[in-house]
PDB file of N, CA and C in Angstrom:
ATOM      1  N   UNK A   1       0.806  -1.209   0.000  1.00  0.00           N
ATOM      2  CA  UNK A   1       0.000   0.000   0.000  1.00  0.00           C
ATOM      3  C   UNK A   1       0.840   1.260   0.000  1.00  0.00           C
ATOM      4  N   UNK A   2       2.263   1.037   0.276  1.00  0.00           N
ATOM      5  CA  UNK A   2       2.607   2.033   0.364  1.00  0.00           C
ATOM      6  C   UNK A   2       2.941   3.109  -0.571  1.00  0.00           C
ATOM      7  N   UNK A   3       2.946   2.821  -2.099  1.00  0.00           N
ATOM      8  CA  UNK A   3       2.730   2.864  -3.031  1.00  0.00           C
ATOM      9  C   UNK A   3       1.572   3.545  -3.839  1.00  0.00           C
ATOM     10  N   UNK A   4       0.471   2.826  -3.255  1.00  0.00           N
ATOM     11  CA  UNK A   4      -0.942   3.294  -3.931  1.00  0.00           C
ATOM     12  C   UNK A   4      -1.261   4.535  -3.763  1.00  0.00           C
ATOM     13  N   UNK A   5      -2.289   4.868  -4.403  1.00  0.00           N
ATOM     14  CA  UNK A   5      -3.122   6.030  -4.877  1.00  0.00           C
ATOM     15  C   UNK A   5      -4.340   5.779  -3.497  1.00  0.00           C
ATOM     16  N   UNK A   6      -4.930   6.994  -3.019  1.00  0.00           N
ATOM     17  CA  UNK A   6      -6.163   7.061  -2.234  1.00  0.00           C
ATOM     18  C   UNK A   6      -7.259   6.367  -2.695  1.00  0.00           C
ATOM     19  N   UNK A   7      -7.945   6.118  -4.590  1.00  0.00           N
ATOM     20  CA  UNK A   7      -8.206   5.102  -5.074  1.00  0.00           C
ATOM     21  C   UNK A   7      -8.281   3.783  -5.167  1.00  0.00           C
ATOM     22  N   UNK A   8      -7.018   3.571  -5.431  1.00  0.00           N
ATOM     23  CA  UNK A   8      -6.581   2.508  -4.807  1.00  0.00           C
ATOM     24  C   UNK A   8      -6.600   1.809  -3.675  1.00  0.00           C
ATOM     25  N   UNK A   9      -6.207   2.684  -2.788  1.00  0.00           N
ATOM     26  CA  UNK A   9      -6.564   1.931  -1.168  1.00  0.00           C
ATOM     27  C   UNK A   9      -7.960   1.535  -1.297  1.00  0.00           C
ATOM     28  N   UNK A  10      -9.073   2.473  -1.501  1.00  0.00           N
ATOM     29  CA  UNK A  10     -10.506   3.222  -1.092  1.00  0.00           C
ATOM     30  C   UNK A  10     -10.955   1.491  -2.307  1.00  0.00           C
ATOM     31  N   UNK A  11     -10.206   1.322  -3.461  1.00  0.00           N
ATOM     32  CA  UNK A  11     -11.029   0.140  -4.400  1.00  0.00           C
ATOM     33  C   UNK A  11     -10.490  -1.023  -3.376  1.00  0.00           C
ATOM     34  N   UNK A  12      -9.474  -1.151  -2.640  1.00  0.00           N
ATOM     35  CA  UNK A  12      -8.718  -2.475  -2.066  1.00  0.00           C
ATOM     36  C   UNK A  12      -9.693  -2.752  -0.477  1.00  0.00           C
ATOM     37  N   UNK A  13     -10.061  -1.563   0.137  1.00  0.00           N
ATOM     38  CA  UNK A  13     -10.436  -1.629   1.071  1.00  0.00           C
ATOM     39  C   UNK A  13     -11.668  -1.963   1.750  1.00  0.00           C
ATOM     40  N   UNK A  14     -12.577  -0.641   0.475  1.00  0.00           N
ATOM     41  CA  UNK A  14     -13.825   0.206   0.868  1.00  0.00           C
ATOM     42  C   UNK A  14     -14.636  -0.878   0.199  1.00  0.00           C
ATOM     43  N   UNK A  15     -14.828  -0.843  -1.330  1.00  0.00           N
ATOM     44  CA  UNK A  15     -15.731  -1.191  -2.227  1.00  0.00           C
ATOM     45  C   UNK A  15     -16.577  -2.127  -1.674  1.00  0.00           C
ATOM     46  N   UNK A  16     -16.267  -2.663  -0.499  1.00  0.00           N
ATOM     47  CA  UNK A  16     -17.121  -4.483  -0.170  1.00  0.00           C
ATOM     48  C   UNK A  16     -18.114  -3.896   0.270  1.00  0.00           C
ATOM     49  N   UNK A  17     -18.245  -2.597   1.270  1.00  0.00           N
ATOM     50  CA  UNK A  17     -19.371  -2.143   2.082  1.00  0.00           C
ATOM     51  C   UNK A  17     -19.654  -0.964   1.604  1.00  0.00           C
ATOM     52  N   UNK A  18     -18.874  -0.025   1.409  1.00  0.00           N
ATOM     53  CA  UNK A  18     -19.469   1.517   0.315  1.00  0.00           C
ATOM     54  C   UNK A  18     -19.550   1.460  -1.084  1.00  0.00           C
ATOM     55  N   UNK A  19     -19.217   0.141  -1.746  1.00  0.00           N
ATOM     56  CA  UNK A  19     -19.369   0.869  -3.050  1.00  0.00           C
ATOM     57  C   UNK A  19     -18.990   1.327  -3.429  1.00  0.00           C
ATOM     58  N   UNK A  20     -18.428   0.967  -4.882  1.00  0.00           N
ATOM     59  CA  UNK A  20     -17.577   1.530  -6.190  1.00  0.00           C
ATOM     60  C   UNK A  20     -17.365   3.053  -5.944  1.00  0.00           C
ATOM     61  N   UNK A  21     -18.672   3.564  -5.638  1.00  0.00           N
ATOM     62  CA  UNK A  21     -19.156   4.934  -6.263  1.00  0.00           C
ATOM     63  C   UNK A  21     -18.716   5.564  -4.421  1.00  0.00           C
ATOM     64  N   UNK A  22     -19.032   4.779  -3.377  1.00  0.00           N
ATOM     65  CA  UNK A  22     -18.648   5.641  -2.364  1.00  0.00           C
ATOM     66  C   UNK A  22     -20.466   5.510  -2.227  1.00  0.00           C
ATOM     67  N   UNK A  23     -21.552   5.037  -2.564  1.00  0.00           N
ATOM     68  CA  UNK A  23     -22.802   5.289  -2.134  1.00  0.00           C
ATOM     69  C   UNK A  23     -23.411   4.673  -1.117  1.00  0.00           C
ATOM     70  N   UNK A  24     -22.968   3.371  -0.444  1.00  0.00           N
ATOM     71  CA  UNK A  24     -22.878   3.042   0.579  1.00  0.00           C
ATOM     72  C   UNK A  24     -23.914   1.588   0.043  1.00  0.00           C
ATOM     73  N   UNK A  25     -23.232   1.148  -0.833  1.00  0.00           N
ATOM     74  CA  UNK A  25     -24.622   0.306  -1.705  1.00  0.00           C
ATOM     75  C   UNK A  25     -23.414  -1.084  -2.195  1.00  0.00           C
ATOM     76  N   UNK A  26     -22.500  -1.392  -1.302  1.00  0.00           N
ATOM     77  CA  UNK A  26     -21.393  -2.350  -1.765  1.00  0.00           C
ATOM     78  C   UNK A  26     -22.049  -3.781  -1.992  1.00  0.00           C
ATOM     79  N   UNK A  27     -21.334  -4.771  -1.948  1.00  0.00           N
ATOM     80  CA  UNK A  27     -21.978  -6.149  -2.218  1.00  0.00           C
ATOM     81  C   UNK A  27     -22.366  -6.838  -0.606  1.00  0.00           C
ATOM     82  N   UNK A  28     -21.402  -6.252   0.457  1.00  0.00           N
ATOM     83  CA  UNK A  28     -21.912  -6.515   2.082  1.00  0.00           C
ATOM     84  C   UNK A  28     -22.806  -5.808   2.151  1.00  0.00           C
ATOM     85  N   UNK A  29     -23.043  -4.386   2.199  1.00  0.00           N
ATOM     86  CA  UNK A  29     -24.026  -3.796   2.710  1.00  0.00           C
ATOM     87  C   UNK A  29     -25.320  -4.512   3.321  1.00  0.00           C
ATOM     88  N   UNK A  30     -25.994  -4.998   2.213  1.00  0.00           N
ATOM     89  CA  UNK A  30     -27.187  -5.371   2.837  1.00  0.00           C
ATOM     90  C   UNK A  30     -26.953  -7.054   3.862  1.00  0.00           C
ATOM     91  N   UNK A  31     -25.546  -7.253   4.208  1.00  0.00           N
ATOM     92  CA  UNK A  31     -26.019  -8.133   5.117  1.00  0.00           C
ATOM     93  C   UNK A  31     -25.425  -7.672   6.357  1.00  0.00           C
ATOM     94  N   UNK A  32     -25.078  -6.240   6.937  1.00  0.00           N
ATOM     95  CA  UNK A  32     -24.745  -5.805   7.776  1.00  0.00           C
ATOM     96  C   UNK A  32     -26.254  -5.239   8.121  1.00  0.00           C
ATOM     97  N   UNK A  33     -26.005  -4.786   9.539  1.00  0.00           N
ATOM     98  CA  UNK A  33     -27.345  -4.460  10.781  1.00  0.00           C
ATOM     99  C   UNK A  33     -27.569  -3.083  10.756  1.00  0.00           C
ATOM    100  N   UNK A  34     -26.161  -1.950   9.913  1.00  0.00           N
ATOM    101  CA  UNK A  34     -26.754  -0.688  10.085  1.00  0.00           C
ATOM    102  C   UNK A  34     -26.464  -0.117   8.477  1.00  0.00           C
ATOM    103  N   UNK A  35     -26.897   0.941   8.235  1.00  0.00           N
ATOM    104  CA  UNK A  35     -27.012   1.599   7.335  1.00  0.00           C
ATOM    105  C   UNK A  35     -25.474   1.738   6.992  1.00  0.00           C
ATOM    106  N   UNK A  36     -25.044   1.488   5.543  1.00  0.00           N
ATOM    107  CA  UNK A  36     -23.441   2.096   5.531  1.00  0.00           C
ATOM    108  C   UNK A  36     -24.044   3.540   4.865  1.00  0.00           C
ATOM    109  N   UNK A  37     -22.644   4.300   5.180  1.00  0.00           N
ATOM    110  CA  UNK A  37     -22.865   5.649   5.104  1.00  0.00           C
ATOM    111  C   UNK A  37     -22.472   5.611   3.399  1.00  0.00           C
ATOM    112  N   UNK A  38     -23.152   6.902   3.129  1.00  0.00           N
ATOM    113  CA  UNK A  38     -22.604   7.495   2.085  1.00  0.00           C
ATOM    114  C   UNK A  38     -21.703   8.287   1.939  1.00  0.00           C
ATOM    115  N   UNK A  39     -20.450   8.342   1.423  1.00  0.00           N
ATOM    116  CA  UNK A  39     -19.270   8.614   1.511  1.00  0.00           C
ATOM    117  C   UNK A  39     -19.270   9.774   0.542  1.00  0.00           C
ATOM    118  N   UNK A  40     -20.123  10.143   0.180  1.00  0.00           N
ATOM    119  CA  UNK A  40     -19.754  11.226  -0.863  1.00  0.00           C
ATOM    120  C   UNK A  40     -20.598  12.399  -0.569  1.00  0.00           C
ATOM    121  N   UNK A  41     -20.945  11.870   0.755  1.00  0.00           N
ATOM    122  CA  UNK A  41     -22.000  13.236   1.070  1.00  0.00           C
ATOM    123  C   UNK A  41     -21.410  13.777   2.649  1.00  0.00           C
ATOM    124  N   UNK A  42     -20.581  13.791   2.977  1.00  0.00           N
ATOM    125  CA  UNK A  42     -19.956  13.358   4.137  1.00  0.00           C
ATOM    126  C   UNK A  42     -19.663  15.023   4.375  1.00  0.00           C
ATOM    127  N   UNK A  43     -19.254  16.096   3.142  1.00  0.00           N
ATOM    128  CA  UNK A  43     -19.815  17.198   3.799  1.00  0.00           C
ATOM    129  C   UNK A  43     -20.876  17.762   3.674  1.00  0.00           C
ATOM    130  N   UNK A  44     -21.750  17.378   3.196  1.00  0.00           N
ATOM    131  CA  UNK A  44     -22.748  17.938   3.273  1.00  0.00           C
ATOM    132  C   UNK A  44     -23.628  18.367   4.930  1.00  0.00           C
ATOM    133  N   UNK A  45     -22.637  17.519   5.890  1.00  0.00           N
ATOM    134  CA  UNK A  45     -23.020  17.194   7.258  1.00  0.00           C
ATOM    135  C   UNK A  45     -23.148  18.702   7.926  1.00  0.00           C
ATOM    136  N   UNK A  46     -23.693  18.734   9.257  1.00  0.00           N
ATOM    137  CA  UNK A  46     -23.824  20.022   9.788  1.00  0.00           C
ATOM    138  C   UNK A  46     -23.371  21.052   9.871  1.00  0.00           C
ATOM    139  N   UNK A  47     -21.284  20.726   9.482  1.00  0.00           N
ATOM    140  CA  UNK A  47     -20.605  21.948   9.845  1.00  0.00           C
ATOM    141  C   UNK A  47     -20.122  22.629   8.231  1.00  0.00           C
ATOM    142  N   UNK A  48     -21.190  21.408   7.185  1.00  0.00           N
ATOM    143  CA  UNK A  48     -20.922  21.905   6.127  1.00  0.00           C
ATOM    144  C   UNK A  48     -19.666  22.298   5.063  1.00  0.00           C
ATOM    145  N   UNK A  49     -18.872  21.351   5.871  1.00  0.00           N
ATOM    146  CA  UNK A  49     -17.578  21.291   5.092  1.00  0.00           C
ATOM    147  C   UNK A  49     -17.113  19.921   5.565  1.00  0.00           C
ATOM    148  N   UNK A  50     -16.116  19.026   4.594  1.00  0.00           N
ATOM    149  CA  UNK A  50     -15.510  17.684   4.500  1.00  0.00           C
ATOM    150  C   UNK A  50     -15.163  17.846   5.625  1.00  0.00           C
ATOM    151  N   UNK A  51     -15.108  16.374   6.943  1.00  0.00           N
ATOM    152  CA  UNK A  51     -14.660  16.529   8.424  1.00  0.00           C
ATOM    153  C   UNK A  51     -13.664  15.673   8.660  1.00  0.00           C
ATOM    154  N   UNK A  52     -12.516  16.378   7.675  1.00  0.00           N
ATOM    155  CA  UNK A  52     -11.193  15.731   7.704  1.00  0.00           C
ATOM    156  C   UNK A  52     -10.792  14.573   9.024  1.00  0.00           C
ATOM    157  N   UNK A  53     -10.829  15.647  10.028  1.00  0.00           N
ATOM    158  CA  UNK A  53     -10.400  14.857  11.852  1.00  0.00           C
ATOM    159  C   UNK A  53     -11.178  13.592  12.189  1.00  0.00           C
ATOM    160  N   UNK A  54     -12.620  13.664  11.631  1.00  0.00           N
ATOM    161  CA  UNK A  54     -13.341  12.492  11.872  1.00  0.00           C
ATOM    162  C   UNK A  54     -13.433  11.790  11.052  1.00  0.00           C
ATOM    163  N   UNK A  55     -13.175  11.789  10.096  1.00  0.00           N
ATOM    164  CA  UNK A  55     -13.000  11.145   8.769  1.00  0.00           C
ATOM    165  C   UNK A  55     -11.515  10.142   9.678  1.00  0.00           C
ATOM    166  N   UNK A  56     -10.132  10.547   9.937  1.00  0.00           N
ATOM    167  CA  UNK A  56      -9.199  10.482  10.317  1.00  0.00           C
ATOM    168  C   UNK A  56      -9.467   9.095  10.826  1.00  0.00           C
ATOM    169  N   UNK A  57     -10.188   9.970  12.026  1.00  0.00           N
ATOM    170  CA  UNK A  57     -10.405   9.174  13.448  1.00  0.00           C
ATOM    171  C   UNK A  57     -11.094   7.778  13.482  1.00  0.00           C
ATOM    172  N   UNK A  58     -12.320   8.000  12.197  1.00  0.00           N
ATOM    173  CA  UNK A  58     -12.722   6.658  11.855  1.00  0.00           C
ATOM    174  C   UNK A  58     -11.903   5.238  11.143  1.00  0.00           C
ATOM    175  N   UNK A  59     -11.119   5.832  10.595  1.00  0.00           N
ATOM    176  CA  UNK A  59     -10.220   5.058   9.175  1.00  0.00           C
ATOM    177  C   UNK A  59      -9.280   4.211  10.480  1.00  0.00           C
ATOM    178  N   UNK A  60      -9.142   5.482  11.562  1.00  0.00           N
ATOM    179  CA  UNK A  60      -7.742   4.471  12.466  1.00  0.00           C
ATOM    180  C   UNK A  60      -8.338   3.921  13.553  1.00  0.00           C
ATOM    181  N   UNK A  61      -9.457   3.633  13.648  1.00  0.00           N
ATOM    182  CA  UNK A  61     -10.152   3.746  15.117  1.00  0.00           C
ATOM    183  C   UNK A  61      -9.722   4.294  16.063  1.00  0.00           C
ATOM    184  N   UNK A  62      -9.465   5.443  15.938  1.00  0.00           N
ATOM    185  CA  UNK A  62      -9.408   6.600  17.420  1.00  0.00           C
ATOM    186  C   UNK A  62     -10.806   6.572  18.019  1.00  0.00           C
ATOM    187  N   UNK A  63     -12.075   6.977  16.974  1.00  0.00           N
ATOM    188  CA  UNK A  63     -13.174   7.381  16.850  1.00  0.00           C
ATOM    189  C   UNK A  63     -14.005   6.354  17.186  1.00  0.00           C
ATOM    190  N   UNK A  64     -14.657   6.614  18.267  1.00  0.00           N
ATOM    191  CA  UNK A  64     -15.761   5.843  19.051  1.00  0.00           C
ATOM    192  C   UNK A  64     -16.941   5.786  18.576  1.00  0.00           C
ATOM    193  N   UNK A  65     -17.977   5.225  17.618  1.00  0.00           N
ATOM    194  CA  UNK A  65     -19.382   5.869  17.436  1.00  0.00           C
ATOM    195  C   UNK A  65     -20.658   4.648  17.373  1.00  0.00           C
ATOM    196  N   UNK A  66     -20.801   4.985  19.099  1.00  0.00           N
ATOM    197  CA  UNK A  66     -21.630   4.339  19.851  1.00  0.00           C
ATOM    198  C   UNK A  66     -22.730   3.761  18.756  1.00  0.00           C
ATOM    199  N   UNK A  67     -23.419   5.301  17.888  1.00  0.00           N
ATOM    200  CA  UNK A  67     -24.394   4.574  17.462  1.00  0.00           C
ATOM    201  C   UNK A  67     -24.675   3.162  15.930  1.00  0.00           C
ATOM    202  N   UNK A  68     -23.048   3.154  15.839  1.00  0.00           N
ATOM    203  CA  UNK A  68     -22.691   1.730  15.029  1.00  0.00           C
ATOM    204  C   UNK A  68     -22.866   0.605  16.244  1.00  0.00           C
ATOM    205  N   UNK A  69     -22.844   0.649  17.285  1.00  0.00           N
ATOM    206  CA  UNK A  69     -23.114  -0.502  18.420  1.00  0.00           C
ATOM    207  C   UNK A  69     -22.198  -1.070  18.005  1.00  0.00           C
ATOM    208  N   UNK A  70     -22.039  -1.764  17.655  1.00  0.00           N
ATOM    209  CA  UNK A  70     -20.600  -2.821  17.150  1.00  0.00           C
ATOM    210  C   UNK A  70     -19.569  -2.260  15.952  1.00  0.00           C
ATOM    211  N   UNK A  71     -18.597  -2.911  16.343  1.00  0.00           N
ATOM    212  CA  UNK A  71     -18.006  -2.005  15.238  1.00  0.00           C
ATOM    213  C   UNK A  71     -17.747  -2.696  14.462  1.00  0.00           C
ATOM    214  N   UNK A  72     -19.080  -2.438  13.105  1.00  0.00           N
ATOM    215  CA  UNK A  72     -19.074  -3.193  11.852  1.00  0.00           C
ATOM    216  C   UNK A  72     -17.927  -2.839  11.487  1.00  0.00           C
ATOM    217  N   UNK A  73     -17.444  -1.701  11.097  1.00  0.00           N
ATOM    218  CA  UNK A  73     -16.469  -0.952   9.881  1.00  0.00           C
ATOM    219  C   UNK A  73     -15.381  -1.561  10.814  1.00  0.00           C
ATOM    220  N   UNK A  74     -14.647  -2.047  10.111  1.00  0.00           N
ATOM    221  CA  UNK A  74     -12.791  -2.641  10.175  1.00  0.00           C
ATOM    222  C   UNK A  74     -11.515  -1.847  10.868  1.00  0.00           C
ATOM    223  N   UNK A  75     -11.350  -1.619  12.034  1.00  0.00           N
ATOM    224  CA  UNK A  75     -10.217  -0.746  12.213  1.00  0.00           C
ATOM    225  C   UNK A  75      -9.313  -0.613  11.845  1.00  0.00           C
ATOM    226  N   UNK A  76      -8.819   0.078  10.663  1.00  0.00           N
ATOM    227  CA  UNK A  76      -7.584  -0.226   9.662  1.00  0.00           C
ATOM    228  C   UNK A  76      -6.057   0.297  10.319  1.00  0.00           C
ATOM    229  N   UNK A  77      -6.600   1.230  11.309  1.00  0.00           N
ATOM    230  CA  UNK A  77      -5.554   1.495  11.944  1.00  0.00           C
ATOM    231  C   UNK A  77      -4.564  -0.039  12.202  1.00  0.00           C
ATOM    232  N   UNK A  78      -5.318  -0.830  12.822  1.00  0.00           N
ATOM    233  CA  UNK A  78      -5.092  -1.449  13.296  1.00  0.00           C
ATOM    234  C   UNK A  78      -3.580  -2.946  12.333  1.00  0.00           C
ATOM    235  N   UNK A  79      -4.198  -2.414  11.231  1.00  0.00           N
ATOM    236  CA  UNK A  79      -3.457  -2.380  10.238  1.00  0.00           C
ATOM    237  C   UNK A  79      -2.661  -1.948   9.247  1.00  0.00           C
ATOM    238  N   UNK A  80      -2.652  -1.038   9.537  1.00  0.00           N
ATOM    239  CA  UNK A  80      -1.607   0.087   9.145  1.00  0.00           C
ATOM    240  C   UNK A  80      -0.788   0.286  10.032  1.00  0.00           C
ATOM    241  N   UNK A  81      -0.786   0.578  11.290  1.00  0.00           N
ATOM    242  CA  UNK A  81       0.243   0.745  12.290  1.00  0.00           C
ATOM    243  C   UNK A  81       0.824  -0.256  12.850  1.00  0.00           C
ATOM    244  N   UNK A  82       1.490  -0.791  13.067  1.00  0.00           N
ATOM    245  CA  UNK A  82       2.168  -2.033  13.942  1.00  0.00           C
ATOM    246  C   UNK A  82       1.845  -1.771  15.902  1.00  0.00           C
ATOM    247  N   UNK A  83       0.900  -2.367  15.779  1.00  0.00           N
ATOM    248  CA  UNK A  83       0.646  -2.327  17.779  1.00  0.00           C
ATOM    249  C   UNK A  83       2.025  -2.545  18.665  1.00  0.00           C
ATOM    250  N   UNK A  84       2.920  -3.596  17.873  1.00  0.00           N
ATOM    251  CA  UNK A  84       4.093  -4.241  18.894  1.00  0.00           C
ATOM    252  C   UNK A  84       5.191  -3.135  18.782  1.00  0.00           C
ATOM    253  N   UNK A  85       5.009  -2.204  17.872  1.00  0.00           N
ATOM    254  CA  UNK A  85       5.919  -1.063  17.750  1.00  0.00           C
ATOM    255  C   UNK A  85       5.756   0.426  17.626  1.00  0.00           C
ATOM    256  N   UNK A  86       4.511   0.885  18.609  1.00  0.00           N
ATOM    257  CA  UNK A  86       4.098   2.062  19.163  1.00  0.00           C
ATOM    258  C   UNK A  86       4.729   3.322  18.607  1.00  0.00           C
ATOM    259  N   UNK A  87       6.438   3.020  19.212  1.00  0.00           N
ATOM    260  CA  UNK A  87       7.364   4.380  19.214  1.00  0.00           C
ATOM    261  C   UNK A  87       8.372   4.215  17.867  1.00  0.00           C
ATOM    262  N   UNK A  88       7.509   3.458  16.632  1.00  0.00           N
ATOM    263  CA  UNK A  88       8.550   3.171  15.438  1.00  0.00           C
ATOM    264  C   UNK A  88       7.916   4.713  14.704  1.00  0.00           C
ATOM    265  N   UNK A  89       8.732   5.593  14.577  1.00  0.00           N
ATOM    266  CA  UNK A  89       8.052   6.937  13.850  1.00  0.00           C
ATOM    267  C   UNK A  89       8.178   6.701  12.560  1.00  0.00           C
ATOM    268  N   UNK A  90       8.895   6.094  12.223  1.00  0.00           N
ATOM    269  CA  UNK A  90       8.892   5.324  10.458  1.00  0.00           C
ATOM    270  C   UNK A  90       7.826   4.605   9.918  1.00  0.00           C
ATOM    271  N   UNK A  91       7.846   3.713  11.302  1.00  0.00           N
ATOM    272  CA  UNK A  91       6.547   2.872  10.404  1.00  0.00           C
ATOM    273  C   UNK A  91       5.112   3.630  10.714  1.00  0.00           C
ATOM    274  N   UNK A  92       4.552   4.419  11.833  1.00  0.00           N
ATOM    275  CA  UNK A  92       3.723   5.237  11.924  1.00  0.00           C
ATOM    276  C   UNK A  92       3.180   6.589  10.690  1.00  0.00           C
ATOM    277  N   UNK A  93       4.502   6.853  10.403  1.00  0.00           N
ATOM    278  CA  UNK A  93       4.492   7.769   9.106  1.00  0.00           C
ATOM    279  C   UNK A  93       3.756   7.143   7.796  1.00  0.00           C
ATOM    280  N   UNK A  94       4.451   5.903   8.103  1.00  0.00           N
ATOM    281  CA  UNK A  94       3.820   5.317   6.417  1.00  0.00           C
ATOM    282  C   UNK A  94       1.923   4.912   6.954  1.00  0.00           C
ATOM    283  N   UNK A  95       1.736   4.809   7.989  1.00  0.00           N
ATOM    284  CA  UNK A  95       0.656   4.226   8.743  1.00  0.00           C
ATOM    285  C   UNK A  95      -0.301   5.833   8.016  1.00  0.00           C
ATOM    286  N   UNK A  96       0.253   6.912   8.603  1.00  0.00           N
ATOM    287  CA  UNK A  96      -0.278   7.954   8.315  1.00  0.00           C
ATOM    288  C   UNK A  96      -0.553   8.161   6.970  1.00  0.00           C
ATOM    289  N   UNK A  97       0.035   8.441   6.601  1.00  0.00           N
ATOM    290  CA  UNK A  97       0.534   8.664   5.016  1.00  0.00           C
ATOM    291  C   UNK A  97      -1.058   7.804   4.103  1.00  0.00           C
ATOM    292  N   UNK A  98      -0.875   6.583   4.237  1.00  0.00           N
ATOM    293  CA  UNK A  98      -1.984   6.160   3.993  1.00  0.00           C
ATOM    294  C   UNK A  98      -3.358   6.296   4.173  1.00  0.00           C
ATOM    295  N   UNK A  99      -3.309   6.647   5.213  1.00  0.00           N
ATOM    296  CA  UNK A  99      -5.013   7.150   5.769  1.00  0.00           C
ATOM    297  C   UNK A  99      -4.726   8.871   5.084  1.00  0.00           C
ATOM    298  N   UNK A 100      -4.127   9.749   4.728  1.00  0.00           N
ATOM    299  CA  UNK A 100      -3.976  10.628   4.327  1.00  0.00           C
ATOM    300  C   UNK A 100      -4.321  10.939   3.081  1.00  0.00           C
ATOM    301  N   UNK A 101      -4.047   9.325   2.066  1.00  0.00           N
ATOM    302  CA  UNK A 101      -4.330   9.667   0.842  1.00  0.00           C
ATOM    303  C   UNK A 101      -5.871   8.957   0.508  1.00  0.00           C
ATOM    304  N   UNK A 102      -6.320   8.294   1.909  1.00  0.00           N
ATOM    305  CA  UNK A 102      -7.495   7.276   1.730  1.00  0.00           C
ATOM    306  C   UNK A 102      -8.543   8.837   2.031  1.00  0.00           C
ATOM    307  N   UNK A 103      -8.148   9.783   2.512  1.00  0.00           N
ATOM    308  CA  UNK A 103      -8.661  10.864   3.286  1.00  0.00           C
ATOM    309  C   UNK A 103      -8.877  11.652   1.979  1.00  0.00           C
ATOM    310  N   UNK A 104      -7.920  12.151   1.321  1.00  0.00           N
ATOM    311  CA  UNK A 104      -8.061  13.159   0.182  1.00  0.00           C
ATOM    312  C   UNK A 104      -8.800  12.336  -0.867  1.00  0.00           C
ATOM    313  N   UNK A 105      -8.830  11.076  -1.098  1.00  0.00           N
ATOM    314  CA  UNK A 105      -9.852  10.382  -2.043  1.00  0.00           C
ATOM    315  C   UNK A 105     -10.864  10.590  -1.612  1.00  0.00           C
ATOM    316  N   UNK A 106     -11.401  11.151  -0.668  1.00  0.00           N
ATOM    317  CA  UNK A 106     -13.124  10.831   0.414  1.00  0.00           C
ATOM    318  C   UNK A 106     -13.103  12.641  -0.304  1.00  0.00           C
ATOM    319  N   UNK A 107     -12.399  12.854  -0.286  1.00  0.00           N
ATOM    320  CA  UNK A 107     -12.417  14.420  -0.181  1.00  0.00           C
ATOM    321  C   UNK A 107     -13.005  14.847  -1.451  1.00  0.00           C
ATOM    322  N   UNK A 108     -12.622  13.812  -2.159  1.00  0.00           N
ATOM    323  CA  UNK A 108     -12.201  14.349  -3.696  1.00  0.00           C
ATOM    324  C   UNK A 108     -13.500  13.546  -4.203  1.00  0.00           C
ATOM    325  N   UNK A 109     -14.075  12.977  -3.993  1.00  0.00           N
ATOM    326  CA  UNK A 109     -15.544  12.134  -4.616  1.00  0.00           C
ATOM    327  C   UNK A 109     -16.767  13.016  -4.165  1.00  0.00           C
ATOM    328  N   UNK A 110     -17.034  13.754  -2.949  1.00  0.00           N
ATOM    329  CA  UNK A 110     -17.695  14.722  -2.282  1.00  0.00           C
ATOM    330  C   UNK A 110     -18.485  15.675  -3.359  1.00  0.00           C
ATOM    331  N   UNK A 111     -19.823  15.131  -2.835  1.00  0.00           N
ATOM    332  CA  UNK A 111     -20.949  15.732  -4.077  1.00  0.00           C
ATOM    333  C   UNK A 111     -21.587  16.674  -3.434  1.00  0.00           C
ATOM    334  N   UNK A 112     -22.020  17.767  -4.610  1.00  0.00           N
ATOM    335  CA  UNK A 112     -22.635  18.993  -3.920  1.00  0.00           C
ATOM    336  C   UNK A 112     -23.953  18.864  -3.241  1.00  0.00           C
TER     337      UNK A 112
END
């Protein structure tokens, strides 16, 4: 991954539960318990602009959100970062880096 395009990640990652398009209409969707979101409407949300930080926070599981009850969506953090090596700032960077470009692809599909 370290390599890829935000595309790329977003076709390797996303597509099973959001959909090609980001519409939240993937080939899992309908056998999961909650609504997947639509990814391309993501600013359209209250503060009316793309919510980079929570966007972030979801991709690495920082982000807690009770009202998924379980946490369908995949903590990729969890895969991207190495747990057994916390204080590796190398491998954290590339950890970042990735959710960065998975971030500007979310950014960049965002319908009026």
């Amino acid at each position: 991954m370290a390599q890829m395009s935000g595309a790329e990640i977003y076709q390797q990652l996303c597509t099973s539960c959001h959909g090609v398009r980001g519409k939240g209409d993937g080939p899992m969707a309908p056998l999961l318990q909650i609504e997947v979101p639509d990814l391309t409407r993501l600013a359209q949300g209250p503060a009316g602009e793309f919510p980079a930080e929570q966007v972030r926070r979801t991709i690495d599981g920082r982000s807690e959100r009770p009202a998924h009850g379980l946490p369908y969506m995949p903590i990729w953090g969890l895969r991207f970062y190495d747990p057994e090596k916390p204080d590796d700032a190398e491998a954290r960077a590339r950890g970042d880096s990735i959710v960065e470009r998975l971030i500007g692809y979310l950014q960049s599909i965002q319908e009026d």
